[in-house]
Structures are given as structure tokens and as C-alpha cells.
N, C-alpha and C. Protein backbone atom coordinates (compact mmCIF):
# COMPACT_ATOMS: atom_id res chain seq x y z
N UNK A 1 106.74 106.88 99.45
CA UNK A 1 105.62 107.48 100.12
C UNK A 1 104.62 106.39 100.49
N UNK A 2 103.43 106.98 101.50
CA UNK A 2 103.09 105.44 102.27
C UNK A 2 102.04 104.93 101.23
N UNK A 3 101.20 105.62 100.16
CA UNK A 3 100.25 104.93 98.80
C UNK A 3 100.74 103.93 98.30
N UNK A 4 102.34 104.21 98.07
CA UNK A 4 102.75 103.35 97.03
C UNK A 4 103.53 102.04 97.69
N UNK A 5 103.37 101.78 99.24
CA UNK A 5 103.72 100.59 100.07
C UNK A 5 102.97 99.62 100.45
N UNK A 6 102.48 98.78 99.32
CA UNK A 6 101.41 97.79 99.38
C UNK A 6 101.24 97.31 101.25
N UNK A 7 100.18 97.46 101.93
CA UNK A 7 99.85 96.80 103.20
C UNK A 7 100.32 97.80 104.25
N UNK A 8 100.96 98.93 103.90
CA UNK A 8 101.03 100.52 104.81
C UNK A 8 100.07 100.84 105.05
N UNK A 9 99.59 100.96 106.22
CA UNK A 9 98.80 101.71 107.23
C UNK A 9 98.89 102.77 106.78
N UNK A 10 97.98 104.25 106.66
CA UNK A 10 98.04 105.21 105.74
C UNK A 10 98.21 106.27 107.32
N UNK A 11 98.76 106.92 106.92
CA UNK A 11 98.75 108.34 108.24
C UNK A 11 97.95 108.99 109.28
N UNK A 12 96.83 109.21 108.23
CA UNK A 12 95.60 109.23 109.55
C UNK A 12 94.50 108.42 109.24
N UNK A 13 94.63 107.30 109.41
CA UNK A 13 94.13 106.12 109.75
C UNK A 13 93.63 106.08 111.23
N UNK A 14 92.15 106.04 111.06
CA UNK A 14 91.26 106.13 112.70
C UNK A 14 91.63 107.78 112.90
N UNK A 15 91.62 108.54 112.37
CA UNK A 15 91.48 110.44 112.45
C UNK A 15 90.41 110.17 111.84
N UNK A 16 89.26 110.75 112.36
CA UNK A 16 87.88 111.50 112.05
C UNK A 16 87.83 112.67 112.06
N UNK A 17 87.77 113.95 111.16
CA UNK A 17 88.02 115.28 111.06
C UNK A 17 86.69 116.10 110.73
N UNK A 18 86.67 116.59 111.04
CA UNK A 18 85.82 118.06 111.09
C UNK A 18 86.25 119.49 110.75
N UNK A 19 85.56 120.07 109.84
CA UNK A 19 86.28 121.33 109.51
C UNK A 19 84.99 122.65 109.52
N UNK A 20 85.58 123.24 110.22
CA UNK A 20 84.72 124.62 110.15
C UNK A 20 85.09 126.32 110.02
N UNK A 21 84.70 126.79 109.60
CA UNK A 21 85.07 128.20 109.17
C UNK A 21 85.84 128.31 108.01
N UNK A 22 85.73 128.01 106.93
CA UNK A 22 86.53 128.23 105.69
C UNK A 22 85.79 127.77 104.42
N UNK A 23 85.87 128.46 103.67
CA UNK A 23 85.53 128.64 102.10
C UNK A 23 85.27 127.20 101.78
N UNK A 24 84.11 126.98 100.87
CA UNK A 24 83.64 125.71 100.46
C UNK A 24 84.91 125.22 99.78
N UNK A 25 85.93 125.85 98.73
CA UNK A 25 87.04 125.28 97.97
C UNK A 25 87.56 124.47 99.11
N UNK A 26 88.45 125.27 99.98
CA UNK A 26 88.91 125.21 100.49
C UNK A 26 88.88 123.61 101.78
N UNK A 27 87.47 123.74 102.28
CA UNK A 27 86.81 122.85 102.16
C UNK A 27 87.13 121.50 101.99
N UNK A 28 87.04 121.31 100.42
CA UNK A 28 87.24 120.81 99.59
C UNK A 28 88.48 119.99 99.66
N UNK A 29 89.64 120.64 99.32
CA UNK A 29 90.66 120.38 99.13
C UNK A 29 91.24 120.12 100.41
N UNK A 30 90.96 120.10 101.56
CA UNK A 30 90.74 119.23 102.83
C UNK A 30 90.28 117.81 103.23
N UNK A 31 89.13 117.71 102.51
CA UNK A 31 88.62 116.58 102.73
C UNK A 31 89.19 115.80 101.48
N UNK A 32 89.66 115.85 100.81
CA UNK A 32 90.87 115.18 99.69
C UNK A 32 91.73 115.02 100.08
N UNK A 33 92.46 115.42 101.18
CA UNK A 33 93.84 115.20 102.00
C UNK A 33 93.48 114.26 102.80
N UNK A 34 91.93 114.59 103.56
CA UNK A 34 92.20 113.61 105.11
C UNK A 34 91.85 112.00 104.07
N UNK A 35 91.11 112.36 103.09
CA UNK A 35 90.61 110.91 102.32
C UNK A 35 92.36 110.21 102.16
N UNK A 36 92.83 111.12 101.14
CA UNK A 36 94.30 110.46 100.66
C UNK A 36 95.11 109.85 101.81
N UNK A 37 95.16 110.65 102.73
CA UNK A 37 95.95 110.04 104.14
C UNK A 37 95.34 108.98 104.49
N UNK A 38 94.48 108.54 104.81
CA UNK A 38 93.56 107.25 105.13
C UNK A 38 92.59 107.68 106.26
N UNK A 39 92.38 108.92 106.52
CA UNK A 39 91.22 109.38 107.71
C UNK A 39 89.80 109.53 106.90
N UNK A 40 89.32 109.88 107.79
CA UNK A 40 87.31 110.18 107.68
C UNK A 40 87.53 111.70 108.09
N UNK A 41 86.20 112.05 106.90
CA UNK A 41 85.40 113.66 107.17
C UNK A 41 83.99 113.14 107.87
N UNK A 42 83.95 114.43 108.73
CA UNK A 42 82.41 114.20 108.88
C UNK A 42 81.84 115.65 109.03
N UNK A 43 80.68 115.74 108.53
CA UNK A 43 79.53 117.43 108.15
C UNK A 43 79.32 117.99 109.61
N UNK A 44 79.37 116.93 110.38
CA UNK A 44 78.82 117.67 112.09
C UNK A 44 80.08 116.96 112.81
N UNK A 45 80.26 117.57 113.74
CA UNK A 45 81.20 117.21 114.99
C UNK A 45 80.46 116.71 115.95
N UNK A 46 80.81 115.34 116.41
CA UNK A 46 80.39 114.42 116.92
C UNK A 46 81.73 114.32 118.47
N UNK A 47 81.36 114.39 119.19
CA UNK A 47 81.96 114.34 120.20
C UNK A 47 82.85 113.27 120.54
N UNK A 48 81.97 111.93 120.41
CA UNK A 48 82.45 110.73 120.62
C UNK A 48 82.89 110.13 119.24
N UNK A 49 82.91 110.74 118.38
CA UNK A 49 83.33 110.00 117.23
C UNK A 49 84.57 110.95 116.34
N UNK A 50 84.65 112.03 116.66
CA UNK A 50 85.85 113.07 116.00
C UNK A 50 86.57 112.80 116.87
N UNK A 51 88.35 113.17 116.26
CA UNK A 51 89.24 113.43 116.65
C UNK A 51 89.94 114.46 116.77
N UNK A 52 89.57 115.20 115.23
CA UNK A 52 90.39 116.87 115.17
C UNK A 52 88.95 117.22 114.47
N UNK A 53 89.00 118.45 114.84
CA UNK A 53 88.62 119.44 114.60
C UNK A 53 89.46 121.06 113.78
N UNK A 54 89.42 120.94 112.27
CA UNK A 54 89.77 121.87 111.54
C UNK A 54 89.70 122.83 111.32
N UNK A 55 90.25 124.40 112.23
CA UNK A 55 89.80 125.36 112.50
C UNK A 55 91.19 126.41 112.27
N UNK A 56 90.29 127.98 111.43
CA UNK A 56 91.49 128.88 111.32
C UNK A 56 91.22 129.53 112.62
N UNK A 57 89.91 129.80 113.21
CA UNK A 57 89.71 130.76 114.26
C UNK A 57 89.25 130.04 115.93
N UNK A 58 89.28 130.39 116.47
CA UNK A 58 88.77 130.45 118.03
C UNK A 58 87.39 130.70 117.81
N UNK A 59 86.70 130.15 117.21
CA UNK A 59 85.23 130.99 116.88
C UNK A 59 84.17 130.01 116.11
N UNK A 60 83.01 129.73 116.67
CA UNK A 60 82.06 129.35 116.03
C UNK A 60 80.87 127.79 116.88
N UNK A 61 80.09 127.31 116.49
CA UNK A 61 79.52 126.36 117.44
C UNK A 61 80.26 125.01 117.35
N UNK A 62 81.05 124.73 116.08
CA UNK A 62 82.02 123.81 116.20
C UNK A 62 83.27 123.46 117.49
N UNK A 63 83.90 125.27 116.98
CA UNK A 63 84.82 125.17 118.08
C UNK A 63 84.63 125.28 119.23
N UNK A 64 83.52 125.60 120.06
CA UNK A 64 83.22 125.57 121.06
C UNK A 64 82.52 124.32 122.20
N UNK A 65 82.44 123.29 120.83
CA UNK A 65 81.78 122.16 121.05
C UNK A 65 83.33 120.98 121.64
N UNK A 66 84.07 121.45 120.28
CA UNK A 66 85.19 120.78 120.53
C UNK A 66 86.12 121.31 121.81
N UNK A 67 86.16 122.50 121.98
CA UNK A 67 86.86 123.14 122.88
C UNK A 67 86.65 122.46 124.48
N UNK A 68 85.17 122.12 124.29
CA UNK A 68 84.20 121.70 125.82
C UNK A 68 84.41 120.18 125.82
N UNK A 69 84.99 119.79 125.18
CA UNK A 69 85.31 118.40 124.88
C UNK A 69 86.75 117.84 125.35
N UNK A 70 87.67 119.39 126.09
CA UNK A 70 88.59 119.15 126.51
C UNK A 70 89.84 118.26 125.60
N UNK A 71 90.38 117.21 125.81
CA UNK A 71 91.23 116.86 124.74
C UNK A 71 90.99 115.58 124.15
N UNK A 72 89.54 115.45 123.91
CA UNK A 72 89.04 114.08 122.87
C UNK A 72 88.78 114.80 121.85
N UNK A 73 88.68 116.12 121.34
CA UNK A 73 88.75 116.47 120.09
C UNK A 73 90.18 117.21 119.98
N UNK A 74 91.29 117.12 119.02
CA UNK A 74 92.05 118.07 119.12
C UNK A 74 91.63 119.37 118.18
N UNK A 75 92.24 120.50 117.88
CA UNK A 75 91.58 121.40 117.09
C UNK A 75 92.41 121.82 117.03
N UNK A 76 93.25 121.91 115.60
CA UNK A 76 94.18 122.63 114.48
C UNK A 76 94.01 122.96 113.36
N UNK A 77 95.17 124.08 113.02
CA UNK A 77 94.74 124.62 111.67
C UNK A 77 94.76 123.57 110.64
N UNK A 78 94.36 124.10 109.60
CA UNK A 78 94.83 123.55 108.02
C UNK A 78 95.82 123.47 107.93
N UNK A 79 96.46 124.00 108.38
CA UNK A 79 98.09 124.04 107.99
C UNK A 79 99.10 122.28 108.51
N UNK A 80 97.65 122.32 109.70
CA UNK A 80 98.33 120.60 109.73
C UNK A 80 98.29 119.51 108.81
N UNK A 81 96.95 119.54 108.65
CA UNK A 81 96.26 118.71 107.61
C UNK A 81 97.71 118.80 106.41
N UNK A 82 98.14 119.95 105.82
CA UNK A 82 98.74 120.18 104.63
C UNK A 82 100.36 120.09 104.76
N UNK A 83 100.77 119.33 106.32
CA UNK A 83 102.11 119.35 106.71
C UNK A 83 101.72 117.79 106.61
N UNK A 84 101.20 116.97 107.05
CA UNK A 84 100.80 115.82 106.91
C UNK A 84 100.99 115.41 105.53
N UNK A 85 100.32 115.87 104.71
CA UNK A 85 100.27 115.37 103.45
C UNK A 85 102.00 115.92 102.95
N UNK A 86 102.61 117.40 102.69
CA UNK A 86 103.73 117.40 102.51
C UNK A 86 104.65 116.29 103.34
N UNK A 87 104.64 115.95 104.37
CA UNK A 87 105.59 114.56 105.03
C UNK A 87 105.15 112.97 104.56
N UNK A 88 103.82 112.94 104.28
CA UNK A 88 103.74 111.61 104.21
C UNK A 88 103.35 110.80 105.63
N UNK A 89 102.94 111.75 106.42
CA UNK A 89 102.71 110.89 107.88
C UNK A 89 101.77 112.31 108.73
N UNK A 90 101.87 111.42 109.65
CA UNK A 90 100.75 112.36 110.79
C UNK A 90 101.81 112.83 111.61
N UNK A 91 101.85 114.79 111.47
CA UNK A 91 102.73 115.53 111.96
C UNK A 91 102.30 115.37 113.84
N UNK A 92 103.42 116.06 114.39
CA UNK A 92 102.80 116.49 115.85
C UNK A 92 101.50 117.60 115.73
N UNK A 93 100.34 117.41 116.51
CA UNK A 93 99.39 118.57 116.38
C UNK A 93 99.69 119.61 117.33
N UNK A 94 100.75 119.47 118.35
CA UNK A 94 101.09 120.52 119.01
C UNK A 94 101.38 122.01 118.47
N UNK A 95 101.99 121.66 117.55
CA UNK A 95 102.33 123.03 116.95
C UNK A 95 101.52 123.88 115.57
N UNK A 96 100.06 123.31 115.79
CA UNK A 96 99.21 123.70 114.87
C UNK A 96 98.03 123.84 115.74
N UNK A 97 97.94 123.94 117.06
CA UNK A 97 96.75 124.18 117.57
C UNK A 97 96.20 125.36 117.80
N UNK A 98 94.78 125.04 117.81
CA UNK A 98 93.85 126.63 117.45
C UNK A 98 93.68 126.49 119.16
N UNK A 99 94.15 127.81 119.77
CA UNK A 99 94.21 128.31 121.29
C UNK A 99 93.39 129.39 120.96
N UNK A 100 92.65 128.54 122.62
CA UNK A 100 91.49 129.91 122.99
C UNK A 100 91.59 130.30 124.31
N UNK A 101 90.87 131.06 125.10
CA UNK A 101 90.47 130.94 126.57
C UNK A 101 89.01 131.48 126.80
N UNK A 102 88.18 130.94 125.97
CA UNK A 102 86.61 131.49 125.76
C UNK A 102 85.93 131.81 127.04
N UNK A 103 85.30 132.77 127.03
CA UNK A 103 84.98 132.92 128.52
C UNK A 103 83.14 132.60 129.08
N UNK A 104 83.00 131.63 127.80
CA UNK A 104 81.70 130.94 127.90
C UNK A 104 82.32 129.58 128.79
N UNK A 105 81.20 129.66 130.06
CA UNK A 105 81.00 128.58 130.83
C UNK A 105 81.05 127.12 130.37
N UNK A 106 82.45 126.03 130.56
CA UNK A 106 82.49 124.90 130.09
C UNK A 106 81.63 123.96 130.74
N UNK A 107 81.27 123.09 129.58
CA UNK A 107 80.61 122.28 130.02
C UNK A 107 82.21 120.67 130.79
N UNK A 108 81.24 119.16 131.62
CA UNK A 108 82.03 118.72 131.73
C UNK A 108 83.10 118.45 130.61
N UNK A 109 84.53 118.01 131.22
CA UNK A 109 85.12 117.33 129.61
C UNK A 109 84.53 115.87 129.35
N UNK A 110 84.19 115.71 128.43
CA UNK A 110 83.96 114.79 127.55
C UNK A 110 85.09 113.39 126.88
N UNK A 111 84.99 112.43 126.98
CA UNK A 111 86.26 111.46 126.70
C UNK A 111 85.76 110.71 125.17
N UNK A 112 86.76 110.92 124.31
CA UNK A 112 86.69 110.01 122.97
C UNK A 112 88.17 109.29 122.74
N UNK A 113 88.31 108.68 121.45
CA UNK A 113 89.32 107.65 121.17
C UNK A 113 90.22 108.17 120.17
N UNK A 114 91.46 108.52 120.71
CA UNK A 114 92.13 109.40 119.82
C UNK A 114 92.77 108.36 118.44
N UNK A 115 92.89 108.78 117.34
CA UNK A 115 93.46 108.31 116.53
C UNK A 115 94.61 107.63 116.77
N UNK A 116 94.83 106.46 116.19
CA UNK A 116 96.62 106.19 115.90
C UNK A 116 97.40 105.87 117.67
């Protein structure tokens, strides 16, 4: 596994994450994954400085921030975060993404620096 490969680049290495809508535990035991993998948490979503955005729902000022941000934030469930850590590497986020079609007026898209 990549901890125990002295000079391994860790999985999400340069992922800056954001998580919103879920139970403080829960929370929790998130930002212990993105740490262990080698990524950053951060309390606010930062446009130019996040990468994913950690979301169960289509819903809230997070996701809508990230959503308007077009694809410099990605936004997936937990369930990625916790496929990551079961593999040992940074899964595809395709198949963990939180889909919307909000019918609040987007702002322009926005450009940031994707991880990895």
C-alpha cells in the first residue's frame, strides 16, 4: 500500500476537498481519509483553491458554488473518498458524481488547478 513505500507520492496529493451536508462524525471520518491519502480539507470552498467538493445531495450554498464553477471543482459522493482509501489510489470521479440541473441562473464558469 502507498504509506508503507518510502518516497510514494500519496493518492490525493494536490486534492483540496470540501465537504458539505453530512453529520459532524461523519465529517470527521472524511477528513481522516483525505489527510491519510495525502490531500487537504478546507471549512469553506474556495473556488480557486478546491478541487472536489464532498456532497450526498444536489443541495446547499456549497454545491451551488461548486456547481457554478463548472469543472474546476469536481463534486462527489463519500463514497469516493471511501473507494480511494479501499484501493489505495485516486479512483475515477466519474462514477461518483453528485448530478444536478439547478434551475438557479449560472454564474460565468470559473477555472482552477485540478489535482494530480
Amino acid at each position: 500500500m502507498f504509506e508503507r513505500t518510502t518516497g510514494t507520492k500519496k493518492p490525493l496529493t494536490g486534492c483540496v476537498i470540501s465537504i458539505t451536508g453530512l453529520a459532524v462524525e461523519e465529517k470527521e471520518e472524511l477528513h481522516a481519509i483525505v489527510t491519510l491519502l495525502g490531500g487537504k480539507h478546507t471549512g469553506n470552498l474556495m473556488v480557486n483553491v478546491n478541487t472536489h467538493l464532498i456532497a450526498e445531495k444536489a443541495e446547499g450554498a456549497k454545491f451551488f458554488e461548486a456547481y457554478r464553477s463548472g469543472d474546476a471543482i469536481l463534486i462527489v459522493t463519500p463514497e469516493w473518498l471511501k473507494e480511494c482509501k479501499r484501493q489505495g489510489k485516486k479512483v475515477p470521479e466519474n462514477e461518483y458524481e453528485v448530478r444536478s440541473t439547478p434551475t438557479v441562473a449560472l454564474l460565468a464558469p470559473v477555472t482552477s488547478q485540478p489535482c494530480n
